[in-house]
Protein backbone atom coordinates (compact mmCIF):
# COMPACT_ATOMS: atom_id res chain seq x y z
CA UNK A 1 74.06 -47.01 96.04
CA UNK A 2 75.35 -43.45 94.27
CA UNK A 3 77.41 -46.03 92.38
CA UNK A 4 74.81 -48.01 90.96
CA UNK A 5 72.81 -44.84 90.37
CA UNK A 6 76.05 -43.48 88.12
CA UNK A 7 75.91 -46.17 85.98
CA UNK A 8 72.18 -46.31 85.69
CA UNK A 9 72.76 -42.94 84.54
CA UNK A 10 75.59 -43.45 82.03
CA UNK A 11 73.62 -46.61 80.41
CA UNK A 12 70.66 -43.81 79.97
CA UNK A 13 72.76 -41.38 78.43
CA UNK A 14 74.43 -44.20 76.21
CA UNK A 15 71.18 -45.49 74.83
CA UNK A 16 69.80 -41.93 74.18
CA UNK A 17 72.92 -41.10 72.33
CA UNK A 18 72.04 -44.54 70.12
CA UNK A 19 68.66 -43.56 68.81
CA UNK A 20 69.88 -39.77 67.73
CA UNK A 21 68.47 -39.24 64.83
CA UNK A 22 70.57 -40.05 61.62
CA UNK A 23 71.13 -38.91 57.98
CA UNK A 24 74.19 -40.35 56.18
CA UNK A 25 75.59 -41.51 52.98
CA UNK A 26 78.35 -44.11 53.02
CA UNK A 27 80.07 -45.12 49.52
CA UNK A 28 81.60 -48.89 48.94
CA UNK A 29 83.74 -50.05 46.37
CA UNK A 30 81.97 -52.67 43.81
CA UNK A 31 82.72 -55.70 45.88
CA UNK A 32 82.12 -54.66 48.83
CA UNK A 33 78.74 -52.92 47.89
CA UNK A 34 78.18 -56.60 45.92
CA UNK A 35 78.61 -58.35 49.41
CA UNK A 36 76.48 -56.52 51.02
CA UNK A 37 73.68 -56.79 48.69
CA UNK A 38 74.61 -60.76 48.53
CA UNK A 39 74.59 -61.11 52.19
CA UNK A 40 71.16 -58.87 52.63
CA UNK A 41 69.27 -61.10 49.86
CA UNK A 42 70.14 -64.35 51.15
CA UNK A 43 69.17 -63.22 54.40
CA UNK A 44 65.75 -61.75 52.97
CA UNK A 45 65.14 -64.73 50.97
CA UNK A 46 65.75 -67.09 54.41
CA UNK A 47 63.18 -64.76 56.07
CA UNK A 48 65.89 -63.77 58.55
CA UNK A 49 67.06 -60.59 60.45
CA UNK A 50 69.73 -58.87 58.83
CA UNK A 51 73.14 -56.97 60.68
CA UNK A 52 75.18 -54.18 59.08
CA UNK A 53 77.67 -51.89 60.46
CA UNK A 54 77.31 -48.61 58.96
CA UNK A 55 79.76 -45.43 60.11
CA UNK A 56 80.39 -47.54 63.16
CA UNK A 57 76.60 -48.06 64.13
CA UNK A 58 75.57 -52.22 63.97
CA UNK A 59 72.15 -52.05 62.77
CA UNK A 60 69.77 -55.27 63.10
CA UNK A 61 67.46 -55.47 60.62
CA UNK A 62 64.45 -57.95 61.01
CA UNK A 63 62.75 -60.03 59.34
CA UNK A 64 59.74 -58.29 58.57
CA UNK A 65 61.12 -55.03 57.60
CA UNK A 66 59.35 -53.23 55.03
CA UNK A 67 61.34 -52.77 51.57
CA UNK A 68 60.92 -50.12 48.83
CA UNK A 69 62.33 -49.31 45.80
CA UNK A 70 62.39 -45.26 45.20
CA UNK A 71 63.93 -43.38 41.59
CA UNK A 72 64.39 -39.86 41.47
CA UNK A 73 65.41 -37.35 38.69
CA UNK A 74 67.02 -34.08 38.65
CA UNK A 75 68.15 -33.06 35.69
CA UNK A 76 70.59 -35.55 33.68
CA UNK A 77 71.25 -37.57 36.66
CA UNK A 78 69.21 -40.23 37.94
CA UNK A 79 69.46 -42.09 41.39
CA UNK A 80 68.30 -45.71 42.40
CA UNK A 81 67.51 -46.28 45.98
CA UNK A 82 66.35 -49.57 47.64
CA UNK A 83 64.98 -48.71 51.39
CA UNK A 84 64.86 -51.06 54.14
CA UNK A 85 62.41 -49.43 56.59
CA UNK A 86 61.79 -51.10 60.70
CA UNK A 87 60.89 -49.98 63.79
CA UNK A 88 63.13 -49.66 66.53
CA UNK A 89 62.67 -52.21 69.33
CA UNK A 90 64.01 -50.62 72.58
């Protein structure tokens, strides 16, 4: 029983380590970045879920994600972002 109780434990800690809140940048050479993108829209466009590995994190995306498209300017630099927002299913 204190066995079982361990692990229970450990799985708990695990899964609250998993949802820590996040805030990273990760930059991809042209083809890989291109792949991505490739893989994502045929995914999108086949109304499908969506899985990327980012900074060792797999992250499901489904199919009804919300998507945005958000430019911002500081100065003489511009910056392009296309967000993929979902909730969490636990």
């Amino acid at each position: 029983m204190p066995a079982r109780r361990a692990r229970r434990a450990r799985r708990a800690r695990r899964a609250r380590r998993a949802r820590r809140a996040r805030d990273l940048e990760r930059t991809y050479s042209r083809a890989q970045f291109v792949a991505k993108l490739r893989r994502f829209a045929d995914a999108i466009e086949g109304g499908k879920a969506f899985s990327i590995q980012v900074a060792n994190e797999r992250l499901r995306i489904p199919a009804d994600a919300e998507f945005n498209i958000e430019h911002e300017r500081a100065g003489r630099v511009d910056e392009l972002e296309f967000q993929i927002r979902w909730h969490a299913v636990d």
